[in-house]
Protein backbone atom coordinates (compact mmCIF):
# COMPACT_ATOMS: atom_id res chain seq x y z
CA UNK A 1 -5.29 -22.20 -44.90
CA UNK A 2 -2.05 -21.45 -43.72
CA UNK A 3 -2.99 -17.61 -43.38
CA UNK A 4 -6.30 -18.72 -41.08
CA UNK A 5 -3.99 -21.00 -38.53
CA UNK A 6 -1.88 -18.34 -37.96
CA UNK A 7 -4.44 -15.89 -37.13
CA UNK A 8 -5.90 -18.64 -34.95
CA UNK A 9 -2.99 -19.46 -33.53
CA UNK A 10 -2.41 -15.18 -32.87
CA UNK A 11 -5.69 -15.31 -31.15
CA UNK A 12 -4.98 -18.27 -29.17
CA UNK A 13 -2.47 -16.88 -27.77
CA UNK A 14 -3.74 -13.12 -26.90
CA UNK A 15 -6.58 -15.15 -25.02
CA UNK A 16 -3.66 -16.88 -23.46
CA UNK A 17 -2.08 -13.94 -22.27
CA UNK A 18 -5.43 -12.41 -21.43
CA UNK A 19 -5.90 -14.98 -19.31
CA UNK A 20 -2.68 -14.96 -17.57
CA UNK A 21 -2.21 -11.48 -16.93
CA UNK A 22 -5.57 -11.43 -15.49
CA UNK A 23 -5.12 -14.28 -13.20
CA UNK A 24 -1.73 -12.41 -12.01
CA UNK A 25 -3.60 -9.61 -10.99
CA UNK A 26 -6.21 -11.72 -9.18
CA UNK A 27 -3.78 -13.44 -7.05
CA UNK A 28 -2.21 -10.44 -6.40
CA UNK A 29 -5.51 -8.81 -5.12
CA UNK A 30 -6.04 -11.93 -3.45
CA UNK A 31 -2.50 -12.52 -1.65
CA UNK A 32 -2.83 -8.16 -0.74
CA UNK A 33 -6.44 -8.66 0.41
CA UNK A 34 -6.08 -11.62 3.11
CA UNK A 35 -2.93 -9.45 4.42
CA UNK A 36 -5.06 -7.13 5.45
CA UNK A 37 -7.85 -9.57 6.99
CA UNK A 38 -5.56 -11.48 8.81
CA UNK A 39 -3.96 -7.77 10.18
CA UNK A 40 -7.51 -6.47 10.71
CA UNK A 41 -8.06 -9.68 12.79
CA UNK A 42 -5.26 -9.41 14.54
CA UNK A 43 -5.61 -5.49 15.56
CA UNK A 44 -9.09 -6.92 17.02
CA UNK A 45 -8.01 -9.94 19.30
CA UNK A 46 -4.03 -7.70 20.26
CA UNK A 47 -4.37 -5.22 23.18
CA UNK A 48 -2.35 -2.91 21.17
CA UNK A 49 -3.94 0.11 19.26
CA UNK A 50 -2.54 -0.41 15.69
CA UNK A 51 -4.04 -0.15 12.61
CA UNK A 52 -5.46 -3.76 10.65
CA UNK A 53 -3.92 -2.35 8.08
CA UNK A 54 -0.49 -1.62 9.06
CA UNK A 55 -0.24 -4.90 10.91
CA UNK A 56 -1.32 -6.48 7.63
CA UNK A 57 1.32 -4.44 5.30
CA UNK A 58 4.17 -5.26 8.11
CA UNK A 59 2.74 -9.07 7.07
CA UNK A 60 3.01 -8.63 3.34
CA UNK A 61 6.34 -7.39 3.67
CA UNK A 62 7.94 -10.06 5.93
CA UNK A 63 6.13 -12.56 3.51
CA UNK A 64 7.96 -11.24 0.75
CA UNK A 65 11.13 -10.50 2.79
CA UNK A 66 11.64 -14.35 4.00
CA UNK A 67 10.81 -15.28 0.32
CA UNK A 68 7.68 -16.96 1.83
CA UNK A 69 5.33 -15.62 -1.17
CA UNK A 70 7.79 -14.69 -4.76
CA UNK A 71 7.55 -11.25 -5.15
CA UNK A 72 6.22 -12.00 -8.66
CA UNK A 73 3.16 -12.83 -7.27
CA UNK A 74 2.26 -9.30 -6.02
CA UNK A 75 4.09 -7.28 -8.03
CA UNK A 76 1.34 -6.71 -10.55
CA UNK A 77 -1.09 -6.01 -8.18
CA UNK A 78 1.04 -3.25 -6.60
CA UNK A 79 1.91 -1.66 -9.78
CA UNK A 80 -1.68 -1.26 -10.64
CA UNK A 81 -2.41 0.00 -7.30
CA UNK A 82 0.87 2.35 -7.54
CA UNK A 83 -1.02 3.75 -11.19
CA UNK A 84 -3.84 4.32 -9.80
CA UNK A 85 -2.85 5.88 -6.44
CA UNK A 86 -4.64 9.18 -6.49
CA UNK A 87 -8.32 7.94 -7.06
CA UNK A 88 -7.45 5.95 -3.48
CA UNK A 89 -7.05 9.33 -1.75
CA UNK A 90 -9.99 10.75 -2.93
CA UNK A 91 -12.52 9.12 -0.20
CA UNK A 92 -9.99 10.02 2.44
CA UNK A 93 -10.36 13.83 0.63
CA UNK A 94 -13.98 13.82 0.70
CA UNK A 95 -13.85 12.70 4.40
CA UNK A 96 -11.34 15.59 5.33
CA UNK A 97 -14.18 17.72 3.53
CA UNK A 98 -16.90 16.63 5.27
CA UNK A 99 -15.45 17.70 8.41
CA UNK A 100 -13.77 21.01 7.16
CA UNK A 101 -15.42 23.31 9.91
CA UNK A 102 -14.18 20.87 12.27
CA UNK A 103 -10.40 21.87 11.04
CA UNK A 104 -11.34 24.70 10.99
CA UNK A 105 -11.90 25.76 14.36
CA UNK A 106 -9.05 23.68 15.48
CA UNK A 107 -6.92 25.27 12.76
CA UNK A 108 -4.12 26.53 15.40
CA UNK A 109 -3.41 23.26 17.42
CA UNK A 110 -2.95 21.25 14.19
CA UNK A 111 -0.42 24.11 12.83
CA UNK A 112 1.12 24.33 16.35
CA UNK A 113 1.48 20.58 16.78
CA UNK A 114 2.44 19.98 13.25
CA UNK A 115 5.42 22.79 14.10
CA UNK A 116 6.75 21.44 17.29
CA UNK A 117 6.40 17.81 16.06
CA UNK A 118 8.49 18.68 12.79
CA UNK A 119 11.19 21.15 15.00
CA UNK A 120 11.81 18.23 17.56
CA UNK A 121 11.99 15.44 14.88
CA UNK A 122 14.82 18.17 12.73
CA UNK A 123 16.12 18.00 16.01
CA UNK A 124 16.40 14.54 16.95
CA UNK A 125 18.25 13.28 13.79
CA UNK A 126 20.61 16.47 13.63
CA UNK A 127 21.82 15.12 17.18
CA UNK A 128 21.26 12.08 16.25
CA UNK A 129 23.78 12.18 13.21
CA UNK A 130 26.33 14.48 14.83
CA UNK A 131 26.61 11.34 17.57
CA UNK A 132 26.93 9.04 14.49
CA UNK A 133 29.49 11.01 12.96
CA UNK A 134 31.53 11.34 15.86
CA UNK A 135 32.24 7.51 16.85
């Protein structure tokens, strides 16, 4: 009898965790979800042109900064997202796909703008840092 409690009490308490671990990642998905809402809604009604979603991850993070939200709460959410990264890019991939001739023939401008953008950022922070270092 002894023997058939403890097994009960073993499931009991994988449900338990089950249970738990699955709420975690619910709230998580939750909390990470109406960030981006309330950013999406906000890129709408601001005369600004930034992204829903960048106005919603600056929102998550100065939640979590000023301790509004314990990082607990999102943290299990994020590391499943983090494990799964690479299946998110794959829609973006498939996009970039579908327009491949479109790259194509504007292959030279993207290289070209990707250059000069990259030379005058190298160049920015080497000047940048040499000012640093000097006061």
């Amino acid at each position: 009898m002894k023997k058939f409690l403890s097994a009960q009490q073993h499931r009991q308490n994988r449900i338990y965790t089950l249970c738990s671990s699955l709420f975690g990642y619910l709230r998580a998905f939750l909390i990470i979800l109406s960030c981006l809402q309330i950013g999406n809604l906000l890129s709408s009604l601001l005369p600004i042109m930034i992204p829903g979603s960048i106005i919603g991850l600056l929102l998550l993070f100065f939640l979590l900064v000023f301790q509004l939200i314990p990082s607990q709460w999102v943290e299990g959410g994020c590391k499943l997202f983090m494990r799964y990264m690479t299946l998110l890019f794959i829609p973006a991939g498939m996009g970039i796909m579908d327009n491949y001739s479109l790259l194509l023939n504007n292959f030279l401008p993207i290289i070209i703008g990707c250059l000069i953008s990259t030379v005058l950022i190298l160049l920015l922070v080497g000047y940048l840092t040499q000012y640093l270092h000097t006061r």
